[in-house]
Protein backbone atom coordinates (compact mmCIF):
# COMPACT_ATOMS: atom_id res chain seq x y z
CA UNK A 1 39.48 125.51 199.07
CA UNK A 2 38.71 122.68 201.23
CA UNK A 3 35.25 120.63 201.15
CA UNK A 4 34.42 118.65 204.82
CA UNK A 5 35.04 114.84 204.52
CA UNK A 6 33.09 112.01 204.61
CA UNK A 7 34.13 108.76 204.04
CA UNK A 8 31.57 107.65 201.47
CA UNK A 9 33.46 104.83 200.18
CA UNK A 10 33.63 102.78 203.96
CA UNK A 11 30.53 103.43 204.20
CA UNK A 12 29.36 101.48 201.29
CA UNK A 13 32.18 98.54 202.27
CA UNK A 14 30.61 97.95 205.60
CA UNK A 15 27.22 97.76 204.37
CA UNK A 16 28.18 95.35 202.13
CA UNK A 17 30.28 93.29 204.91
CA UNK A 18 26.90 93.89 207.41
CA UNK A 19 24.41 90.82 207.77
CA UNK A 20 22.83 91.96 210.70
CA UNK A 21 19.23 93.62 211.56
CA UNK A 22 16.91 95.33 209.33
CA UNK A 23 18.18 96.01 205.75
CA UNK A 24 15.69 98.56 205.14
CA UNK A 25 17.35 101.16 207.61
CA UNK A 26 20.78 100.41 206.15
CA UNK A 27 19.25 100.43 202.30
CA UNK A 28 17.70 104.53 203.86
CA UNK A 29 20.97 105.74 205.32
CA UNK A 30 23.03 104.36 202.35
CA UNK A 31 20.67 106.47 199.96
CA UNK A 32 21.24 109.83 202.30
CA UNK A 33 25.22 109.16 202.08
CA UNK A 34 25.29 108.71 198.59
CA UNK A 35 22.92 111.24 197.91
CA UNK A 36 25.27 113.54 200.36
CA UNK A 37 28.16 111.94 198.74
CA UNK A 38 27.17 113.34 194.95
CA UNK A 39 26.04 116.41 196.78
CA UNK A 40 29.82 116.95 197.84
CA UNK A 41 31.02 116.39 194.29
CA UNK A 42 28.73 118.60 192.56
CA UNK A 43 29.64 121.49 194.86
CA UNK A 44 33.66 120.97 194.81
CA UNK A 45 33.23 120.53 190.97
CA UNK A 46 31.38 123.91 190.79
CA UNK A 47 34.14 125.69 193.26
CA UNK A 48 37.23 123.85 191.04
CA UNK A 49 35.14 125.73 187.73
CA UNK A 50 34.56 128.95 189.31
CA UNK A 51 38.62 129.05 190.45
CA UNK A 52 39.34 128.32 187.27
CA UNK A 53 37.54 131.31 185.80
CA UNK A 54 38.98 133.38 188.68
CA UNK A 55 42.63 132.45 187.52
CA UNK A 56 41.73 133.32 183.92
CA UNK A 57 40.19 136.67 184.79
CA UNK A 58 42.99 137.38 186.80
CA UNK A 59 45.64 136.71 184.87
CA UNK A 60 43.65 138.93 181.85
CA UNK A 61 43.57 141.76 184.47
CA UNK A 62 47.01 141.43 185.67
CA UNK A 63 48.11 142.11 181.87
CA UNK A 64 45.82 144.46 181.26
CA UNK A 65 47.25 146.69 184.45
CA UNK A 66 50.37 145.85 183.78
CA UNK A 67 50.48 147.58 180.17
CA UNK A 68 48.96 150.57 181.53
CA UNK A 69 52.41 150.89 184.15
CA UNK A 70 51.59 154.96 184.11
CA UNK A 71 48.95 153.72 186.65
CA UNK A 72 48.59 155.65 189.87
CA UNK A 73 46.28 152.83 191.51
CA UNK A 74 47.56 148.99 190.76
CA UNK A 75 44.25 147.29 193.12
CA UNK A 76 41.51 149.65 192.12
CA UNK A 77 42.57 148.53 187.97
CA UNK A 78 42.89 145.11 189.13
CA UNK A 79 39.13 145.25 190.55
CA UNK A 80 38.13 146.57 187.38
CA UNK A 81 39.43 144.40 185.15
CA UNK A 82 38.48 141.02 187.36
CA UNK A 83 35.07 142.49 187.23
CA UNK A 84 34.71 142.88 183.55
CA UNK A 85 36.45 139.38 182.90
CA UNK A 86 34.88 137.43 185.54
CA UNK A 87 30.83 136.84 184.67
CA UNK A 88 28.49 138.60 186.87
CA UNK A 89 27.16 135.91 189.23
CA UNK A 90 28.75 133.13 187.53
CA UNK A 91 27.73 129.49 190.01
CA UNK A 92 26.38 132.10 192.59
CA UNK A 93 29.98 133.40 192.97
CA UNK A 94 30.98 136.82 193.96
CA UNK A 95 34.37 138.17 194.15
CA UNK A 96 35.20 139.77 197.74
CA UNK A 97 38.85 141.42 197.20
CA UNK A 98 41.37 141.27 194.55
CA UNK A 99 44.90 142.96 195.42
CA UNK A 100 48.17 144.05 192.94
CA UNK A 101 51.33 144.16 194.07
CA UNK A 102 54.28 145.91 191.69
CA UNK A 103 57.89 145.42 192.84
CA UNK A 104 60.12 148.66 193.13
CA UNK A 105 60.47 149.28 189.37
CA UNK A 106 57.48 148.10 188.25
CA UNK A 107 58.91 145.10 186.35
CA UNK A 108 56.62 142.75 188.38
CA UNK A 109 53.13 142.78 189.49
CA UNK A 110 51.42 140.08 191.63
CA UNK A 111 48.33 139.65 192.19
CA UNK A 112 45.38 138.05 193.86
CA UNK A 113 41.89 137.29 194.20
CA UNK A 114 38.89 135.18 196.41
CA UNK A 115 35.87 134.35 195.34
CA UNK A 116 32.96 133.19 197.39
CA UNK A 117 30.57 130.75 196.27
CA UNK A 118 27.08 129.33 197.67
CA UNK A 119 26.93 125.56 198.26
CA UNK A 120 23.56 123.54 196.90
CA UNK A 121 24.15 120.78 198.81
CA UNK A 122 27.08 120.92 201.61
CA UNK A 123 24.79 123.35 203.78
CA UNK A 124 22.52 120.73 203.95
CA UNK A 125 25.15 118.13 205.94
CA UNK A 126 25.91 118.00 209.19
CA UNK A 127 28.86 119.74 209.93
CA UNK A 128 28.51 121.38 206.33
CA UNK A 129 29.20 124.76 205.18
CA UNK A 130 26.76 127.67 203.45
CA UNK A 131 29.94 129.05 201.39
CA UNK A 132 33.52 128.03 199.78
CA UNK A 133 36.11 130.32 199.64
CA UNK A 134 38.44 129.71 196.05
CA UNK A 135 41.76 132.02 195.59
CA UNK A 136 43.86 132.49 192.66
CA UNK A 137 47.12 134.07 192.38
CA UNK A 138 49.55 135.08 189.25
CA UNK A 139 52.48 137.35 188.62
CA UNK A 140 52.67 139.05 185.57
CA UNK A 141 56.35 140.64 184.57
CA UNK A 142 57.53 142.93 181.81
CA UNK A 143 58.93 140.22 178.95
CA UNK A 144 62.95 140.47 178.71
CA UNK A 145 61.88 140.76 174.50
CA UNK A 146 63.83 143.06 172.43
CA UNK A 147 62.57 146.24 171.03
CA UNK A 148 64.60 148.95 168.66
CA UNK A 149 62.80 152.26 168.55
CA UNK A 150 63.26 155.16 166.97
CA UNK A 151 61.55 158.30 167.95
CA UNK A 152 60.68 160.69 164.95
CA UNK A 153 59.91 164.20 166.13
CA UNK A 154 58.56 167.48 165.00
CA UNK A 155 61.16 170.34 165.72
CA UNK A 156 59.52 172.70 163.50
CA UNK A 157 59.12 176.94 163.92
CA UNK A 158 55.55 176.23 165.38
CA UNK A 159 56.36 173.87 168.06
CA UNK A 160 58.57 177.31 169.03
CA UNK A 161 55.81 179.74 168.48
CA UNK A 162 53.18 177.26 170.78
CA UNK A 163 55.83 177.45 173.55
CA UNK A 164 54.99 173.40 173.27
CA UNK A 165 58.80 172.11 172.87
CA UNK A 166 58.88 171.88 176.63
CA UNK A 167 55.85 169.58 176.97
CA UNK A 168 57.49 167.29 173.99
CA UNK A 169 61.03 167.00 175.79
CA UNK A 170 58.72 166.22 178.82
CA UNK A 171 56.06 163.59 176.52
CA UNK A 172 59.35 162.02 174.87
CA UNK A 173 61.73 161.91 178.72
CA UNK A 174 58.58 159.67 180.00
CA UNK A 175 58.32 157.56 177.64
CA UNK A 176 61.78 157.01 177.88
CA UNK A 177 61.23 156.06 181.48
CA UNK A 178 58.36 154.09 181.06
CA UNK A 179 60.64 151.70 178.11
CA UNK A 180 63.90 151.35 180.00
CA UNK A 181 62.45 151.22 183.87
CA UNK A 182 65.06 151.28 186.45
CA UNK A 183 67.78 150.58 184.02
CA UNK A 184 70.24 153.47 182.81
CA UNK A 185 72.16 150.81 180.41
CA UNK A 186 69.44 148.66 179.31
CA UNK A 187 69.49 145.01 178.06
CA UNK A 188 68.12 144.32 174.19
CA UNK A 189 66.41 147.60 174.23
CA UNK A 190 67.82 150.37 171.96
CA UNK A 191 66.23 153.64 171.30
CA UNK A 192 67.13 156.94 168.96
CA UNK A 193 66.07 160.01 167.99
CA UNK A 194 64.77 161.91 164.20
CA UNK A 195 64.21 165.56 164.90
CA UNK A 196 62.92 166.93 161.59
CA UNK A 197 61.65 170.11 159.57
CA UNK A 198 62.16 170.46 156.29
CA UNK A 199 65.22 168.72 156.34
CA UNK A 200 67.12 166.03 158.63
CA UNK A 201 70.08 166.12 160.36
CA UNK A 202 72.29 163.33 160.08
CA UNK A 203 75.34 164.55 161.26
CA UNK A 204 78.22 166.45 160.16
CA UNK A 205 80.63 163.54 160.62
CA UNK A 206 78.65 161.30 158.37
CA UNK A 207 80.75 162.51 154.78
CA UNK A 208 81.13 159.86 153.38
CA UNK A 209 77.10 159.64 152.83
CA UNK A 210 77.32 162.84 150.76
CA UNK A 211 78.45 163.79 146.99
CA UNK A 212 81.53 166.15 147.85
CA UNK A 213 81.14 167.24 144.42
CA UNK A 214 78.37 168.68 145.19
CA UNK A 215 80.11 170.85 147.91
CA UNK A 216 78.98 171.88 151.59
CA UNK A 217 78.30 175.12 153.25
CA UNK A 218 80.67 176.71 155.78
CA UNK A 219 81.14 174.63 158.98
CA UNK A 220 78.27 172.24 157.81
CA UNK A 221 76.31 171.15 160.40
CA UNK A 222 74.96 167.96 158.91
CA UNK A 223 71.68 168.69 156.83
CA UNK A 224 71.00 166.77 153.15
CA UNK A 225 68.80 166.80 150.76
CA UNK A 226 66.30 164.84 149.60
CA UNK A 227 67.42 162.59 146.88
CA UNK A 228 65.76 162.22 143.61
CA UNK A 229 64.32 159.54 141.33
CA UNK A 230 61.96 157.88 144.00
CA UNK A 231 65.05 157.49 146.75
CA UNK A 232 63.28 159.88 148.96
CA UNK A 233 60.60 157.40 149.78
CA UNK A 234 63.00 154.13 150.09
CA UNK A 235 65.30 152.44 152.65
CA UNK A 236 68.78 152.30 150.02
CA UNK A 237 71.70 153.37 151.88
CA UNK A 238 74.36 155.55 150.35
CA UNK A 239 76.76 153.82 148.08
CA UNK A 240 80.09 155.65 146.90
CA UNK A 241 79.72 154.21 143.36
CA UNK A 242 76.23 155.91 142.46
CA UNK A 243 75.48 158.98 142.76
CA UNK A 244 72.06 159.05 142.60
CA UNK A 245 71.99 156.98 146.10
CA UNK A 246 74.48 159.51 147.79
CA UNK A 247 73.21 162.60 149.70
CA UNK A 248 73.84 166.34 148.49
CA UNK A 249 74.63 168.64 151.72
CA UNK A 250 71.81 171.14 152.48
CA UNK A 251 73.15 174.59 151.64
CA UNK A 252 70.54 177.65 152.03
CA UNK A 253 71.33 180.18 149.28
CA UNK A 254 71.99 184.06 150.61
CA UNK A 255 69.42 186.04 148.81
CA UNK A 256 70.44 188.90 150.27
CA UNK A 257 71.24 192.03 149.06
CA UNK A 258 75.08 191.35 149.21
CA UNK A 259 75.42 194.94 151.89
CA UNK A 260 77.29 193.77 155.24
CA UNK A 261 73.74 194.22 157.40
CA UNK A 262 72.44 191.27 154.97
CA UNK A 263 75.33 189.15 155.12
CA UNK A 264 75.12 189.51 158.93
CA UNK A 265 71.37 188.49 159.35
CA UNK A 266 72.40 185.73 157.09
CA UNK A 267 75.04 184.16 158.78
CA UNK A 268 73.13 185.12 162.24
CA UNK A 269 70.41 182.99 161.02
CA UNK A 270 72.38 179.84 160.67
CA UNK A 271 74.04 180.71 156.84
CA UNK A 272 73.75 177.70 154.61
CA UNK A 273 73.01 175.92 157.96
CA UNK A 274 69.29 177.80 158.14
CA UNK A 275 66.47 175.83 159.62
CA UNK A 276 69.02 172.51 159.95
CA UNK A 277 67.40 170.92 162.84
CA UNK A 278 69.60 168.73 165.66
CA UNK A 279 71.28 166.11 164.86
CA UNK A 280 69.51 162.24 164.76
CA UNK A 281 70.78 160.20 167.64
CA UNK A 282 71.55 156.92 166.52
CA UNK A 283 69.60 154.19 168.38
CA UNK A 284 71.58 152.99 172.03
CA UNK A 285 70.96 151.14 174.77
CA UNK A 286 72.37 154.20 177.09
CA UNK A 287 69.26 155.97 178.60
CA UNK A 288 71.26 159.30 178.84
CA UNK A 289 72.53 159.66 175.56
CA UNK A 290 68.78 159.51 174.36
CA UNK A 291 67.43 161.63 177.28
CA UNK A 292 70.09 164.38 176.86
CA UNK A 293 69.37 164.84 173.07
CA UNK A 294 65.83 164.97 173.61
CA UNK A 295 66.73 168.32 176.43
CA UNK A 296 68.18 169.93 173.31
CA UNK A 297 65.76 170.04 170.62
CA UNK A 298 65.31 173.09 169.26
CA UNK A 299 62.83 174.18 166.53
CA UNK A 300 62.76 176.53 163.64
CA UNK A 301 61.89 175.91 159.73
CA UNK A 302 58.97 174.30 157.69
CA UNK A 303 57.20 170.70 157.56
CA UNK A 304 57.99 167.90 155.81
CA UNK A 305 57.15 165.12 157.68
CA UNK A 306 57.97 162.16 155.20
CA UNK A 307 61.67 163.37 155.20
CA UNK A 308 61.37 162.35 159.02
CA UNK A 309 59.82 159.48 158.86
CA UNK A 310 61.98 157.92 155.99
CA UNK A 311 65.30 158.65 157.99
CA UNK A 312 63.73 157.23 161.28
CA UNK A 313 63.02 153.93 158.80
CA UNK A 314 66.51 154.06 157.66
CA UNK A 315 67.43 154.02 161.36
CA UNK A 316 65.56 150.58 161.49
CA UNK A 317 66.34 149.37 158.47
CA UNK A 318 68.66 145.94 158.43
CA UNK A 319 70.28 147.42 155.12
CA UNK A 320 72.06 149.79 156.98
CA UNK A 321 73.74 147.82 159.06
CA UNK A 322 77.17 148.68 159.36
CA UNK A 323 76.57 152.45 158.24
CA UNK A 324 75.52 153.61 161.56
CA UNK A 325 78.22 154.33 164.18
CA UNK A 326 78.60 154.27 168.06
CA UNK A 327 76.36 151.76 169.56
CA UNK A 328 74.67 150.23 167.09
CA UNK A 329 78.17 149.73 164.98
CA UNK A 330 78.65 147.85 167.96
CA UNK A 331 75.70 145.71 168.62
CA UNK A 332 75.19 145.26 164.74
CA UNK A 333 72.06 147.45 164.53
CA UNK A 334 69.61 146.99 163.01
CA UNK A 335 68.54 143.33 163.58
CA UNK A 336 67.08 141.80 160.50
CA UNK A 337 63.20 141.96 160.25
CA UNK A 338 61.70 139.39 161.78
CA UNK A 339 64.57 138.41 164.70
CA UNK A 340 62.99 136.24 166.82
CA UNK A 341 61.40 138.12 170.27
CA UNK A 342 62.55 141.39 168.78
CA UNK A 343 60.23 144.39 167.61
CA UNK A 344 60.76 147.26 165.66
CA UNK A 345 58.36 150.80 166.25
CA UNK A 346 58.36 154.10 165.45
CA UNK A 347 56.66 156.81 167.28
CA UNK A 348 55.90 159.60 164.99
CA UNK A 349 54.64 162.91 166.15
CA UNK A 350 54.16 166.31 164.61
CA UNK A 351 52.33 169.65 165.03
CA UNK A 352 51.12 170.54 161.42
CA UNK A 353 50.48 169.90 157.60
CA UNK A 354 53.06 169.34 155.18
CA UNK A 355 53.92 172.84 153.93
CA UNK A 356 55.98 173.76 150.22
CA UNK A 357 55.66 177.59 149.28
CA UNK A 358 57.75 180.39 146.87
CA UNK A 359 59.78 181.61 150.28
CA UNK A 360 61.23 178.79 151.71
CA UNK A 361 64.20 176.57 150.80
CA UNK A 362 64.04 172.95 151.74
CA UNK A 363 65.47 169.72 151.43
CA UNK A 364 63.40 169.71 147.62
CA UNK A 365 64.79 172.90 146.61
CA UNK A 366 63.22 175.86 145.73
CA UNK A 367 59.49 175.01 144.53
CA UNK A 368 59.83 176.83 141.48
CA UNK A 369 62.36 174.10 140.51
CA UNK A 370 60.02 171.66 140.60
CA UNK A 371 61.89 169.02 142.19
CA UNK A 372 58.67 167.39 143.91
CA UNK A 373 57.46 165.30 140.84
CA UNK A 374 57.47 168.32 138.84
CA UNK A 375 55.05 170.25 140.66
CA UNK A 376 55.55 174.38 141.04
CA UNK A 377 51.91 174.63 142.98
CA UNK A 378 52.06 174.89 146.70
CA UNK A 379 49.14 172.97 146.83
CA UNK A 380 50.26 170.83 144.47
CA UNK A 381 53.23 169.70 145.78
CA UNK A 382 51.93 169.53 149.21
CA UNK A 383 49.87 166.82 148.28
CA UNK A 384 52.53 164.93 146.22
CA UNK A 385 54.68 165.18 149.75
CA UNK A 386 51.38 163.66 151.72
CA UNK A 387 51.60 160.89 149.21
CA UNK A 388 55.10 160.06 150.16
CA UNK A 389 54.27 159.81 153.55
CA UNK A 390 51.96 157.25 153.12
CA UNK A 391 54.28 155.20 150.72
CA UNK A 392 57.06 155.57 153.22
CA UNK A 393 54.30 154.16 156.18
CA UNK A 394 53.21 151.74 154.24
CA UNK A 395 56.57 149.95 153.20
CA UNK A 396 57.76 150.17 157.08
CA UNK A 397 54.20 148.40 157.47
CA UNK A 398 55.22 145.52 154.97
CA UNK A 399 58.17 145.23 156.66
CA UNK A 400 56.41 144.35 160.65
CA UNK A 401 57.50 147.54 161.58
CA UNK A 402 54.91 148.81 164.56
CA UNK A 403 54.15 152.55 163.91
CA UNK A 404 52.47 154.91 166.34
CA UNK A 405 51.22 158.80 165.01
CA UNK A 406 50.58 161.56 167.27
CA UNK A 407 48.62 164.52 165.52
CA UNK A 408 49.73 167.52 168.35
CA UNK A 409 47.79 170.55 168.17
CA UNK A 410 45.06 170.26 165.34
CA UNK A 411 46.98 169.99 162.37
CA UNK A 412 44.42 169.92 159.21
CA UNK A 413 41.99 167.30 158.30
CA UNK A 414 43.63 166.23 155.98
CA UNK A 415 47.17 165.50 158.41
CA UNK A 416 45.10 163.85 160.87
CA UNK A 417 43.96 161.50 157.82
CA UNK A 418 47.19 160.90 156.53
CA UNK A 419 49.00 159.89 160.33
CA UNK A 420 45.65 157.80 161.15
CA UNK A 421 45.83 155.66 157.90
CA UNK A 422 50.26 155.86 158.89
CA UNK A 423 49.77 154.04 162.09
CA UNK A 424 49.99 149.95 162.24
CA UNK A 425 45.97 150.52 163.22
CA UNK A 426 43.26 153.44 164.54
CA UNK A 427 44.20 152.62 167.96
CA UNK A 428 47.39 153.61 167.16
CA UNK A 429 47.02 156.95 166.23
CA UNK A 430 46.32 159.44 168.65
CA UNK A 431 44.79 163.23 168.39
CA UNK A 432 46.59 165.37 171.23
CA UNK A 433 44.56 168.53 171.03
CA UNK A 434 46.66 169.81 174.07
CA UNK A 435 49.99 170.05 176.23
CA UNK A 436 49.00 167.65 178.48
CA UNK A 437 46.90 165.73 176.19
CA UNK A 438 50.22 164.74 174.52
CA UNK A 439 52.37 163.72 177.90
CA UNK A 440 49.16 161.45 178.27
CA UNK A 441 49.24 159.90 175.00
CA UNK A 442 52.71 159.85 174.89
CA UNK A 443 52.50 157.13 178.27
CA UNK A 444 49.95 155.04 176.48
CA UNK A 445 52.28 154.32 173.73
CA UNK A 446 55.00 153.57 176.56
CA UNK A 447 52.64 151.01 178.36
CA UNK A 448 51.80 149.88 174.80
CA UNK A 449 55.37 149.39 174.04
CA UNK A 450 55.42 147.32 177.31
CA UNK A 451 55.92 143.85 175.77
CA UNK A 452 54.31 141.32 178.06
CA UNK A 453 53.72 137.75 180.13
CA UNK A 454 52.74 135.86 182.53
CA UNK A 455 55.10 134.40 183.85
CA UNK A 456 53.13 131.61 186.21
């Protein structure tokens, strides 16, 4: 931006040096300069304001298209966000092109913008102009914060039945993408996995978490119960010295008819291993590891969503550090709460209601037993598992922890309720109705997880 010059100030030092001729002329001319003078300052003080507002509508759009890095078209976002950040007509200015730039992964997006703006009172000087032409630039970049998520997902029988377990691998492999970038071993970034049913995983080499009094099923592959007395809803780890804190291996009873045919159906249907879902993947910094567990999900068995999403805050949980192995063992995973530029998030999905009936065994036991607050109803103890959900959400909640729902597939009012009031806030929570409804949503929570800056 550059505004013509005129040496205002020489010309009031030779008038006052001058003591020849007419004064009156001289007094006339002096009044023109000046006036052309304040002219000049008014109009370079409007163009140094309307820059100003170009830089700060800029740099709003550049973050704005920046945490939406699933975009196809970087420029025509940018246009639409300088638009709806920079006032219509503001000093007479209009803006005439606005560009964004990402680098090769999409770490890094510059950007730019001009502005033209009407003069008042340069057009009206010799040699002056009708228009000045401002720019702005910025660069907006992907902050190097920290971030430990944990993915919580629904690997129940219907997710088979929908034929949707292929658009989940698919929902959960890009937002994998969208979180680590061009990195396959990525800095201060650690992800993991929950599948869940009616039971969780945690993996058969994780003994010393269980009550070996309580015995195992053949070749165990890693399923517990839910433990009593309120522990099903709370972050304790398993100590060796209390019982009640330990884990009791899931083992579904044969009621069979005790003929061979029965035992074979049994043991064809996974044994005491029946409707034990994959394993949890412990949270690493190792794109593959993640990505590869996610391409082996498989689903069978019933709902209980709170069992997943108190094992996925257990994975995030700073009180058991030192109880999970591999990379976080090795990293000292998890962080404390609150560890400066470092978030915590959970991404919770499922296809359908909590469900608690006479047929099925689960993680609670028969429901005859009663081992959901004493309740024998299927109704009844449906709705005391809903109320676990929301007492595990809320305590994650207390703690900072960010958490994201996804409602797949019309799951009941009263599901959709329960993940919506889940979810750090309504914006949060998001209603995929369809297959490619939840790839969609699944990128807006990866450009959502997309910590931000500018950087200049």
């Amino acid at each position: 931006m550059r505004a013509p010059r005129i040496a205002c100030g020489g010309l009031i030092r030779r008038f006052k040096r001058s003591d020849r001729g007419s004064v009156a002329p001289i007094i006339g001319l002096l009044v023109l300069v000046l006036i052309g003078c304040i002219g000049i300052g008014i109009d370079t003080g409007r163009s140094v304001v309307v820059r100003a507002r170009l830089v700060d509508a800029l740099d709003s759009a550049g973050l704005a298209v920046a945490a939406r890095m699933s975009t196809a078209d970087f420029n025509a976002d940018a246009k639409k966000f300088v638009a709806a950040n920079f006032a219509t007509n503001f000093a007479g200015a209009t803006v005439t092109d606005v560009t964004a730039v990402p680098n090769a992964d999409k770490t890094v997006i510059s950007l730019t913008a001009t502005a033209t703006m009407p003069t008042a009172f340069m057009k009206l000087l010799p040699g002056g102009t009708d228009v000045v032409t401002v720019r702005a630039t910025s660069e907006v970049t992907r902050a190097a914060a920290g971030l430990e998520l944990v993915m919580v997902l629904d690997n129940t029988g219907s997710m088979d039945n929908s034929g949707s377990m292929p658009s989940l691998k698919s929902a959960a492999n890009g937002l994998l993408d969208q979180v680590f970038g061009s990195d396959t071993v990525a800095k201060n970034l650690y992800v993991g996995l929950v599948p869940f049913s009616h039971t969780v995983n945690i993996g058969s080499t994780r003994l010393a978490w269980t009550d070996a009094a309580a015995g195992y099923p053949a070749s165990w592959k890693g399923c517990v119960m839910a433990r009593g007395d309120g522990l099903d809803t709370t972050d304790d780890p398993p100590i060796l010295t209390d019982k009640k804190k330990l884990f009791k291996a899931y083992n579904y009873p044969y009621t069979g008819g005790g003929g061979w045919l029965d035992q074979y159906f049994y043991q064809a249907y996974g044994g005491g291993n029946r409707f034990c879902p994959q394993a949890v993947t412990p949270m690493t910094n190792v794109k593959s590891k993640v990505s590869s567990a996610i391409n082996s999900l498989t689903a069978d068995g019933n709902t209980h969503i709170n069992l997943g999403a108190v094992w996925g805050w257990r994975m995030l949980s700073p009180r058991w550090r030192g109880y999970w192995d591999g990379d976080m063992l090795l990293n000292s995973l998890p962080l404390d709460y609150g560890t400066k530029r470092m978030s915590k998030a959970v991404v919770l999905m499922t296809d359908g209601e909590n469900v608690m009936n006479s047929s099925t065994y689960t993680a609670y036991g028969w429901l005859s037993q009663g081992n959901i607050g004493g309740k024998t109803t299927s109704n009844a103890a449906v709705t005391e598992l809903n109320a676990r959900l929301t007492s595990v959400c809320g305590k994650m909640k207390e703690q900072g922890i960010v958490i994201y729902t996804v409602a797949f597939d019309n799951p009941d009012a009263t599901t959709k309720a329960l993940l919506q009031g889940c979810a750090t806030s309504t914006s949060y929570y998001f209603d995929s109705t369809s297959q490619a409804q939840l790839i969609r949503d699944f990128k807006t929570i990866g450009d959502s997880l997309s910590n931000l800056r500018v950087s200049r």
